[in-house]
C-alpha atoms as a PDB file:
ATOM      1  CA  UNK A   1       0.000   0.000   0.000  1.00  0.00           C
ATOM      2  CA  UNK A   2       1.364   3.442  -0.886  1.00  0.00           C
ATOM      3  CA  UNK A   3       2.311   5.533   1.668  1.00  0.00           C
ATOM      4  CA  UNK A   4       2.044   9.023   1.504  1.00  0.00           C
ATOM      5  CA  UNK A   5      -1.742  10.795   1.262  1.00  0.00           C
ATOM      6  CA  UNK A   6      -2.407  13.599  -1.186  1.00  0.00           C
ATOM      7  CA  UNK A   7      -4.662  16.184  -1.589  1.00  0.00           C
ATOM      8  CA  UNK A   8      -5.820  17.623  -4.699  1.00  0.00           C
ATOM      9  CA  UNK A   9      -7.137  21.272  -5.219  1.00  0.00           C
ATOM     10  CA  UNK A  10      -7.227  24.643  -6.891  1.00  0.00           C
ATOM     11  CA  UNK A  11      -8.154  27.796  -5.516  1.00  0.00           C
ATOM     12  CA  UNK A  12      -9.918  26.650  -2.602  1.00  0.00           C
ATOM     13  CA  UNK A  13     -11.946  23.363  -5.285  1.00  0.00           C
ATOM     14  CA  UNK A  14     -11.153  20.316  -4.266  1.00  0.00           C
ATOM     15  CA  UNK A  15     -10.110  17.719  -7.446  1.00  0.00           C
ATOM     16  CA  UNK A  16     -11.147  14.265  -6.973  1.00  0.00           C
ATOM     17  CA  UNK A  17     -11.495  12.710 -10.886  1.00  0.00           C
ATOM     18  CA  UNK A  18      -9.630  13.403 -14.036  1.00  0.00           C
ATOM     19  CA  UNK A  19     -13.257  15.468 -14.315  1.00  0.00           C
ATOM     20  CA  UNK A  20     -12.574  17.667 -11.882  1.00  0.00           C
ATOM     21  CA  UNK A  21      -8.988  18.330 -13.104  1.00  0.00           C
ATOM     22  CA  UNK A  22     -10.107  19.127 -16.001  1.00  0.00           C
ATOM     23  CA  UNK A  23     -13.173  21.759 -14.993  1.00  0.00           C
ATOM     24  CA  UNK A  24     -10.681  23.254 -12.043  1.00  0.00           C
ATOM     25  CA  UNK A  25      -7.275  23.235 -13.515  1.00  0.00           C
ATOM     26  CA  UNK A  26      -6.918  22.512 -17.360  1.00  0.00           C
ATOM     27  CA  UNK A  27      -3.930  23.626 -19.100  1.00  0.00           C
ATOM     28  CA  UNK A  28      -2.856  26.530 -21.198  1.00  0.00           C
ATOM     29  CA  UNK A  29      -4.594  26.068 -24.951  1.00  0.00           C
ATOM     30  CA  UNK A  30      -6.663  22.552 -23.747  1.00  0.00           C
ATOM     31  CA  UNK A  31      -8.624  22.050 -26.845  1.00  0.00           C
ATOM     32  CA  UNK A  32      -5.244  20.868 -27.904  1.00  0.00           C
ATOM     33  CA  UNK A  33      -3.548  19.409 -24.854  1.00  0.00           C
ATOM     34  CA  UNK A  34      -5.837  17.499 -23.085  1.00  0.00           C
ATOM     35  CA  UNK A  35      -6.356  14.543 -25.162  1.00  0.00           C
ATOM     36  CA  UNK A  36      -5.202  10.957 -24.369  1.00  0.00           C
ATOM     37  CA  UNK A  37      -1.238  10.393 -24.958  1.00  0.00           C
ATOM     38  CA  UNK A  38      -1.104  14.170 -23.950  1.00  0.00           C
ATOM     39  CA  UNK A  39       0.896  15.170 -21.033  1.00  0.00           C
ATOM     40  CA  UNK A  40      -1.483  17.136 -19.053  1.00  0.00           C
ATOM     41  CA  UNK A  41      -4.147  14.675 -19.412  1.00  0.00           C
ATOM     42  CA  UNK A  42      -1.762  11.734 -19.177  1.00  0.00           C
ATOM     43  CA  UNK A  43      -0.422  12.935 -15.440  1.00  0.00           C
ATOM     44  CA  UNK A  44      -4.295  13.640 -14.658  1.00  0.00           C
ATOM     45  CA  UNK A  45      -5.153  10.213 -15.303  1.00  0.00           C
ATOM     46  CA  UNK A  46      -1.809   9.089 -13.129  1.00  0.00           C
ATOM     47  CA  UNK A  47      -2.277  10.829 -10.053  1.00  0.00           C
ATOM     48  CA  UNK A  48      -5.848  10.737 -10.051  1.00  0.00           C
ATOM     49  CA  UNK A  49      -5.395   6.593 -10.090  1.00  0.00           C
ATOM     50  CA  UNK A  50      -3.797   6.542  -6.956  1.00  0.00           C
ATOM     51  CA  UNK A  51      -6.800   7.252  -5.078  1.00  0.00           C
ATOM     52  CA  UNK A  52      -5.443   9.825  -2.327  1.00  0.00           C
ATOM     53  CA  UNK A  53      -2.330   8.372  -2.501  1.00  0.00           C
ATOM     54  CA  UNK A  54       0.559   9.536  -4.446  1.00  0.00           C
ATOM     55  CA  UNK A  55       1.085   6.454  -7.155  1.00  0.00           C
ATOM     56  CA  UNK A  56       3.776   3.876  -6.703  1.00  0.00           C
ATOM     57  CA  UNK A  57       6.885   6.395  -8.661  1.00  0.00           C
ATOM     58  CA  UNK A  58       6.656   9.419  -6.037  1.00  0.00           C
ATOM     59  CA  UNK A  59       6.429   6.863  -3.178  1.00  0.00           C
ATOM     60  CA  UNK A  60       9.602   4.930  -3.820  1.00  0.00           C
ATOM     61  CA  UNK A  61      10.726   8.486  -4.530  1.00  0.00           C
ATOM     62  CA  UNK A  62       9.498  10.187  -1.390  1.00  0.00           C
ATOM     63  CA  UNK A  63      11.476   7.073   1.032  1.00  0.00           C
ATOM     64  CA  UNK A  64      14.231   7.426  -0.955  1.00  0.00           C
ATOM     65  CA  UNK A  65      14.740  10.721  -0.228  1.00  0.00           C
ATOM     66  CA  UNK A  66      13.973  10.088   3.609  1.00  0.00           C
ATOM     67  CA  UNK A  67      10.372  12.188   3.604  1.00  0.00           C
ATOM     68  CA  UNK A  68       8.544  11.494   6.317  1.00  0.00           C
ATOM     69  CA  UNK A  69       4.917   9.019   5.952  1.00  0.00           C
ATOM     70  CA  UNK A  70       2.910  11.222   8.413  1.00  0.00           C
ATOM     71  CA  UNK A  71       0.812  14.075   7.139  1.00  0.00           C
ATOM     72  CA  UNK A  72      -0.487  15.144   3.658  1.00  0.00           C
ATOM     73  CA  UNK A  73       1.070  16.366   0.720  1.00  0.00           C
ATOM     74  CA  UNK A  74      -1.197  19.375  -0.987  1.00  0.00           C
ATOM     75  CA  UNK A  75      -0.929  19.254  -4.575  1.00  0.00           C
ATOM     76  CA  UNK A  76      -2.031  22.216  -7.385  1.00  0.00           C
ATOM     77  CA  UNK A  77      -2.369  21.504 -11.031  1.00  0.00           C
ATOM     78  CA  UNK A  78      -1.252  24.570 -13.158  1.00  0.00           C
ATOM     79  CA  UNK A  79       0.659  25.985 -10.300  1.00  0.00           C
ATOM     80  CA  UNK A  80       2.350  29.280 -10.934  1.00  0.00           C
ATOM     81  CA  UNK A  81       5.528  30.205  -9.014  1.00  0.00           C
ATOM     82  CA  UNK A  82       6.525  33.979  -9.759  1.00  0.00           C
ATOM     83  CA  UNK A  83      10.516  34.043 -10.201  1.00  0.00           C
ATOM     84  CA  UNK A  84      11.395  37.521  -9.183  1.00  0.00           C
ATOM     85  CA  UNK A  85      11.236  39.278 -12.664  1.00  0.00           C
ATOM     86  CA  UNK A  86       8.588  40.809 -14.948  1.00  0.00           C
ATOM     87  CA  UNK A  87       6.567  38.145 -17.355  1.00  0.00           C
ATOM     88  CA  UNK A  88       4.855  34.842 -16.484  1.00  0.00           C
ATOM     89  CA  UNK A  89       6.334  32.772 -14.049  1.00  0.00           C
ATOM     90  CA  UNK A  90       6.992  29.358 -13.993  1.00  0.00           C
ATOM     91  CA  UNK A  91       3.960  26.898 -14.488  1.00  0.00           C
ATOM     92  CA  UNK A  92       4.474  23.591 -12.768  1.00  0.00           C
ATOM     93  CA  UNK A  93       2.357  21.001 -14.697  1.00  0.00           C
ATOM     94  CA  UNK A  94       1.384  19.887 -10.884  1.00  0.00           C
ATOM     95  CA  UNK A  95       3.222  21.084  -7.472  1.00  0.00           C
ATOM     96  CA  UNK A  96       3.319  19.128  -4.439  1.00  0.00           C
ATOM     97  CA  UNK A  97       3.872  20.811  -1.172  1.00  0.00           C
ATOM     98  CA  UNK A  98       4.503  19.115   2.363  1.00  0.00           C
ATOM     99  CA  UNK A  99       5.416  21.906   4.878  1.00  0.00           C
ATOM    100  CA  UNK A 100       8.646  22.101   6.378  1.00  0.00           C
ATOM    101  CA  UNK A 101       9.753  18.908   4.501  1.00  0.00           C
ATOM    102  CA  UNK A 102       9.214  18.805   1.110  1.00  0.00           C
ATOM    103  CA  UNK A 103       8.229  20.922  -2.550  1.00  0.00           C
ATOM    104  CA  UNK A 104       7.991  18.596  -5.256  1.00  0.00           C
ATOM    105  CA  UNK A 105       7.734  20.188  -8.854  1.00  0.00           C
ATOM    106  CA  UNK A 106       6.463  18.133 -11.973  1.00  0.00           C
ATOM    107  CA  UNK A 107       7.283  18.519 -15.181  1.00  0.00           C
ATOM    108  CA  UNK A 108       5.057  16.019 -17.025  1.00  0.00           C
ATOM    109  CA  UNK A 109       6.101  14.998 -21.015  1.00  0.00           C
ATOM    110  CA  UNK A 110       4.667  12.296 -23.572  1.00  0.00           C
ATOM    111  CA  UNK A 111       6.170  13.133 -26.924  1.00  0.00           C
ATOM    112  CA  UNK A 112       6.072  17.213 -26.266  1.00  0.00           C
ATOM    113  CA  UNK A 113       9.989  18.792 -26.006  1.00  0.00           C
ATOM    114  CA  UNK A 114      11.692  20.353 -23.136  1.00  0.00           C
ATOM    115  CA  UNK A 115      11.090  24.397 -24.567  1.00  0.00           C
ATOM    116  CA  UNK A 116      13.799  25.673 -26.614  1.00  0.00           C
ATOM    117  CA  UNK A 117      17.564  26.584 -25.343  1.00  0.00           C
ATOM    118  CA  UNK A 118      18.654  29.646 -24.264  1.00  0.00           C
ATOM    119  CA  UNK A 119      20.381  30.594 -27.264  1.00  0.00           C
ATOM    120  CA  UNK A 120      17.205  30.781 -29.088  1.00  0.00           C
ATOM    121  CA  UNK A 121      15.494  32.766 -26.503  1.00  0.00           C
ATOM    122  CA  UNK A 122      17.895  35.191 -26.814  1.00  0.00           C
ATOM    123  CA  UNK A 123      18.169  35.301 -30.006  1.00  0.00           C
ATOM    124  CA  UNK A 124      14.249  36.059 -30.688  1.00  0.00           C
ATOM    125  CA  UNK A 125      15.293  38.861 -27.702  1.00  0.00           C
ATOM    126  CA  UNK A 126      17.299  40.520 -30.351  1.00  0.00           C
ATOM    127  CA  UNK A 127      14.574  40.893 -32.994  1.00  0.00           C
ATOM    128  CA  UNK A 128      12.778  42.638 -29.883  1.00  0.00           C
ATOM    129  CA  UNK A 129      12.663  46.599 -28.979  1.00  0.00           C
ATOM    130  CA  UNK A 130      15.117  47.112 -25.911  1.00  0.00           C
ATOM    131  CA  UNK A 131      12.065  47.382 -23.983  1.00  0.00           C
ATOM    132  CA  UNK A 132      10.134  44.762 -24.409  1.00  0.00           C
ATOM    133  CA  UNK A 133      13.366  42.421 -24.048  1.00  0.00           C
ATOM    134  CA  UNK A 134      14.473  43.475 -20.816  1.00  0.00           C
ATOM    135  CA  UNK A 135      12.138  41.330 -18.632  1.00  0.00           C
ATOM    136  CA  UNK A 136      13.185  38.714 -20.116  1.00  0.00           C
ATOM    137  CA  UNK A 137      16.728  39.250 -20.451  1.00  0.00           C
ATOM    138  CA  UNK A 138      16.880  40.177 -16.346  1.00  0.00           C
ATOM    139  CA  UNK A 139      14.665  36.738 -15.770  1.00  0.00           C
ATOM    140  CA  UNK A 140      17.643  34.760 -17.744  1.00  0.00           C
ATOM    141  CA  UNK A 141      20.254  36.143 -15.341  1.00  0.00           C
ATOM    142  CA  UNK A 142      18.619  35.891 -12.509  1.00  0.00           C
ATOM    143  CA  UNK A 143      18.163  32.268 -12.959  1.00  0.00           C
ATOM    144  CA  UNK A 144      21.666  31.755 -14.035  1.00  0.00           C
ATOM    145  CA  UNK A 145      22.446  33.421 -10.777  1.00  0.00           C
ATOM    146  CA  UNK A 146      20.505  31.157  -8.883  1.00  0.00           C
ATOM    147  CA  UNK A 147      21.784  28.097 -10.217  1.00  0.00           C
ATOM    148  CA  UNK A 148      25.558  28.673 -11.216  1.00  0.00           C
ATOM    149  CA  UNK A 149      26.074  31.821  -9.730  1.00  0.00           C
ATOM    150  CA  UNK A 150      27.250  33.586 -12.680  1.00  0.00           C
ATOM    151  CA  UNK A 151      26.475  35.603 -15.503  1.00  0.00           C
ATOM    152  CA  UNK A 152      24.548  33.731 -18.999  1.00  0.00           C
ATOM    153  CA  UNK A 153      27.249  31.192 -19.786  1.00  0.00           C
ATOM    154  CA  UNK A 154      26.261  28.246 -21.368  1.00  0.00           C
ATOM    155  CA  UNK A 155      23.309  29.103 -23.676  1.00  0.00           C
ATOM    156  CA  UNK A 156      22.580  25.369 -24.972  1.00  0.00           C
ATOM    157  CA  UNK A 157      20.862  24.775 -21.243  1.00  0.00           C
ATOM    158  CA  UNK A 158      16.896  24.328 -22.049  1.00  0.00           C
ATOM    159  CA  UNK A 159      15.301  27.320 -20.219  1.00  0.00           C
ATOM    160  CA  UNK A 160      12.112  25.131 -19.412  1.00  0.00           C
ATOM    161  CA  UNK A 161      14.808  23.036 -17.129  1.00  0.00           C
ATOM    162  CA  UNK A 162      16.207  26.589 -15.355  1.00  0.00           C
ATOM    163  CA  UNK A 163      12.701  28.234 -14.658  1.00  0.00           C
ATOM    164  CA  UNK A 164      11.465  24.502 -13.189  1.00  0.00           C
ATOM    165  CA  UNK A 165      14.546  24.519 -11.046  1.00  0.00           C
ATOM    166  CA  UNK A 166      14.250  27.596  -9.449  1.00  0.00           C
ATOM    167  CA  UNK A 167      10.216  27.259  -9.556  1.00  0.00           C
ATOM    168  CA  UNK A 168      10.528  24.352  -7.618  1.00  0.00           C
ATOM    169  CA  UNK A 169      13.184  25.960  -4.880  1.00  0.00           C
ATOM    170  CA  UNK A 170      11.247  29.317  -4.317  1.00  0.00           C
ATOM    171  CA  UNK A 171       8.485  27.190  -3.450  1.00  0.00           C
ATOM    172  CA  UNK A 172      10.585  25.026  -0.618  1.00  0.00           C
ATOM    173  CA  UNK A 173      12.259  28.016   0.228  1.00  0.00           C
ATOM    174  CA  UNK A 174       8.223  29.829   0.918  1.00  0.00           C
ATOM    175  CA  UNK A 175       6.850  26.671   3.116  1.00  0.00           C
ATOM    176  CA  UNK A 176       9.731  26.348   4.995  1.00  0.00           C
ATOM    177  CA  UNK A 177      10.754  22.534   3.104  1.00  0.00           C
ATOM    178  CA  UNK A 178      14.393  21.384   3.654  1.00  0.00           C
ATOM    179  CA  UNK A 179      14.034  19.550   0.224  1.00  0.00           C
ATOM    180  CA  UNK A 180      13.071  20.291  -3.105  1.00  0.00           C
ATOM    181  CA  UNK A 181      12.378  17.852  -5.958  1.00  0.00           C
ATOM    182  CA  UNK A 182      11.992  18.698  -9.658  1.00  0.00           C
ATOM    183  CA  UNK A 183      10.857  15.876 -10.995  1.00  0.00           C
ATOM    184  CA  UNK A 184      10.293  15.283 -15.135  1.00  0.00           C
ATOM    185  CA  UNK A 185       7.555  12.474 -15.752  1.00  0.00           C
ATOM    186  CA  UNK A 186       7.404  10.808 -18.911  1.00  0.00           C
ATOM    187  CA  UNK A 187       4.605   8.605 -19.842  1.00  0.00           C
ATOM    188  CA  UNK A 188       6.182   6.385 -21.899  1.00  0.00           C
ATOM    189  CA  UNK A 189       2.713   4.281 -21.773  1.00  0.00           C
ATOM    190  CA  UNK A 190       0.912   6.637 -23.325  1.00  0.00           C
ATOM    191  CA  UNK A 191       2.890   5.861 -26.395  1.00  0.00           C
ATOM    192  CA  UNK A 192       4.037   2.117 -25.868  1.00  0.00           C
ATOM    193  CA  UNK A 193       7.704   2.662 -26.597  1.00  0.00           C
ATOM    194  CA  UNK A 194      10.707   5.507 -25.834  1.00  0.00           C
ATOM    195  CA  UNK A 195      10.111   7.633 -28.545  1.00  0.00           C
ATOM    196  CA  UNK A 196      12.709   9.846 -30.122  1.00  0.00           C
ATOM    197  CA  UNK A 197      11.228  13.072 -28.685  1.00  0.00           C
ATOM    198  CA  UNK A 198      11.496  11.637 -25.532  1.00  0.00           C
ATOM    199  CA  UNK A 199      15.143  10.463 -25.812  1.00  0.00           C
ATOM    200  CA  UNK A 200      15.870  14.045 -26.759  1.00  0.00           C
ATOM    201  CA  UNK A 201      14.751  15.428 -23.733  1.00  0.00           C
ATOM    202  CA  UNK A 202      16.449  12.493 -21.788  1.00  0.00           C
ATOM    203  CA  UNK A 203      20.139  13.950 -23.126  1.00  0.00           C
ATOM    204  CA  UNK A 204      18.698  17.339 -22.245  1.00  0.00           C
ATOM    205  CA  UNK A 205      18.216  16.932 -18.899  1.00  0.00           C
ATOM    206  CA  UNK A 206      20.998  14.417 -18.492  1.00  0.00           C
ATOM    207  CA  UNK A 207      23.143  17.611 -20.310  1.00  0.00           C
ATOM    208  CA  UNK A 208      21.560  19.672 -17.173  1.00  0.00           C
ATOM    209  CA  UNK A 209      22.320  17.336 -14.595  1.00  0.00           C
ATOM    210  CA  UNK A 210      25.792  17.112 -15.283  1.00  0.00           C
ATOM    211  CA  UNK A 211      26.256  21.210 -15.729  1.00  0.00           C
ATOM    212  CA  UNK A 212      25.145  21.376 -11.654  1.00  0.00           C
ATOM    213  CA  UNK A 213      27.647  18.564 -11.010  1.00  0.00           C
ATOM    214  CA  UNK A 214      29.459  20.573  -8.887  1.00  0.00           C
ATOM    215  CA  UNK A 215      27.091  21.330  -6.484  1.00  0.00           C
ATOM    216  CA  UNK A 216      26.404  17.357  -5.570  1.00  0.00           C
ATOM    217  CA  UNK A 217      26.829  16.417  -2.066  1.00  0.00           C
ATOM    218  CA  UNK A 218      27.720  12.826  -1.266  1.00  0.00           C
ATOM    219  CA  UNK A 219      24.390  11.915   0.068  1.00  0.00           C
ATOM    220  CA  UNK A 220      22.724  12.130  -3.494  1.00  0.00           C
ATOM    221  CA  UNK A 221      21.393  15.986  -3.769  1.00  0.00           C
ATOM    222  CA  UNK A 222      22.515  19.413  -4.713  1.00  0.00           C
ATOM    223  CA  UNK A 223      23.323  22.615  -2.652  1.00  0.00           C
ATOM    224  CA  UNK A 224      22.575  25.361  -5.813  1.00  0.00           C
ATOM    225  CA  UNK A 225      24.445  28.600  -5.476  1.00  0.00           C
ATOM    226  CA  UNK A 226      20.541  30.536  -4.727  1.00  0.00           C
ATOM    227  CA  UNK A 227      19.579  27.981  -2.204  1.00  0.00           C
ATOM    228  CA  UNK A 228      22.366  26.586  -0.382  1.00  0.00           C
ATOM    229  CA  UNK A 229      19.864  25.234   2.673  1.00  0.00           C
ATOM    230  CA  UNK A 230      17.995  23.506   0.617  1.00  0.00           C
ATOM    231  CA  UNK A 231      18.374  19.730  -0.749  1.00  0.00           C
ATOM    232  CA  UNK A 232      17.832  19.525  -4.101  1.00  0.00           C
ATOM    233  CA  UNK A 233      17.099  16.579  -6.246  1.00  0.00           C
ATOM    234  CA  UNK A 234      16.081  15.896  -9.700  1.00  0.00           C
ATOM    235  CA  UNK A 235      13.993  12.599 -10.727  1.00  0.00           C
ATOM    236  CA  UNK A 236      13.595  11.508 -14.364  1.00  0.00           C
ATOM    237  CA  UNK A 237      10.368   8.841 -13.955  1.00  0.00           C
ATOM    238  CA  UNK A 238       9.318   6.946 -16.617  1.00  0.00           C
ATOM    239  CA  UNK A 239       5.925   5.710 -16.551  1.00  0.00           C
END
């Protein structure tokens, strides 16, 4: 029996069926994206399965870590985390919060790609009036800062991976959680075999992993530059 209890809402309405997700918390543009073998409907169907309980993946994940059975996790489809700068913040396909212990942020994929690299963002920033770019160009920097401590260095990074990192760490660092999980869910199911999109964003995250190398403590997790009191994991699941 799975271990650890969630609870499903969004502003203040509760979610109990892939129905309710739908009606309380659908994603951006979901005449296209919530379809079967789509992400967002894809990690409906999986947490909504468990019945309360987080499914089988985020328990063995949870003990692994050393999270604590006791209590609830609260958990918010279409979260938004604002990161500090002007523009849309960070939209966690679902966020899982346990106070004082743990933030978990998901990143759920089928055959869609991890966003486009840095390079490319800044490249469209050049085609842009001064104006209009610097939001975005102060939001790249201050997540560089966060995570590497630096200035823009390596542009070939996939910006979806930097704005779910610090996302996910914001929101540890606001409930008081000691760890904080980003964790990218494929539903390889959905499909019925590792697609070539999804290898892709396999080597991109793998590519990500090893640029925070660095920061790896023996026990398993990362100490980032931004958040040095707070464990840091990331979890690629395959489903």
């Amino acid at each position: 029996m799975n271990k650890y209890k969630v609870t499903l809402s969004k502003k203040g309405k509760q979610i109990n069926s892939v129905d309710d997700w739908y009606k309380y918390a659908p994603p951006m543009k979901k005449d296209i994206h919530w379809k079967d073998g789509k992400s967002a409907k894809e990690l409906a169907k999986y947490i909504i399965e468990g019945n309360k309980y987080l499914p089988q993946e985020l328990d063995v994940l949870l003990i692994k870590i050393g999270c604590q059975p006791s209590g609830e996790l609260q958990g918010e489809p279409e979260a938004i985390t604002g990161l500090k700068s002007r523009g849309q913040g960070r939209t966690h396909d679902l966020l899982l919060v346990k106070e004082n212990e743990v933030v978990v942020g998901i990143e759920a994929k089928v055959e869609e790609l991890l966003d486009e690299p840095v390079y490319k963002i800044i490249e469209d920033l050049i085609m842009k009036k001064p104006e209009d770019a610097k939001g975005k160009y102060e939001r790249l920097k201050y997540l560089y800062k966060c995570i590497y401590d630096s200035e823009i260095d390596n542009t070939y990074l996939k910006y979806q991976l930097l704005t779910a990192t610090v996302g996910t760490l914001l929101e540890a660092e606001k409930v008081g959680a000691k760890k904080g999980v980003l964790a990218v869910i494929t539903f390889i199911s959905a499909l019925g075999h590792m697609s070539n999109s999804m290898k892709k964003n396999k080597d991109d995250l793998n590519y990500f992993i090893s640029t925070i190398s660095k920061y790896k403590q023996s026990e398993g997790f990362y100490r980032l530059p931004g958040f040095e009191d707070i464990e840091f994991y990331v979890e690629d699941l395959y489903i």
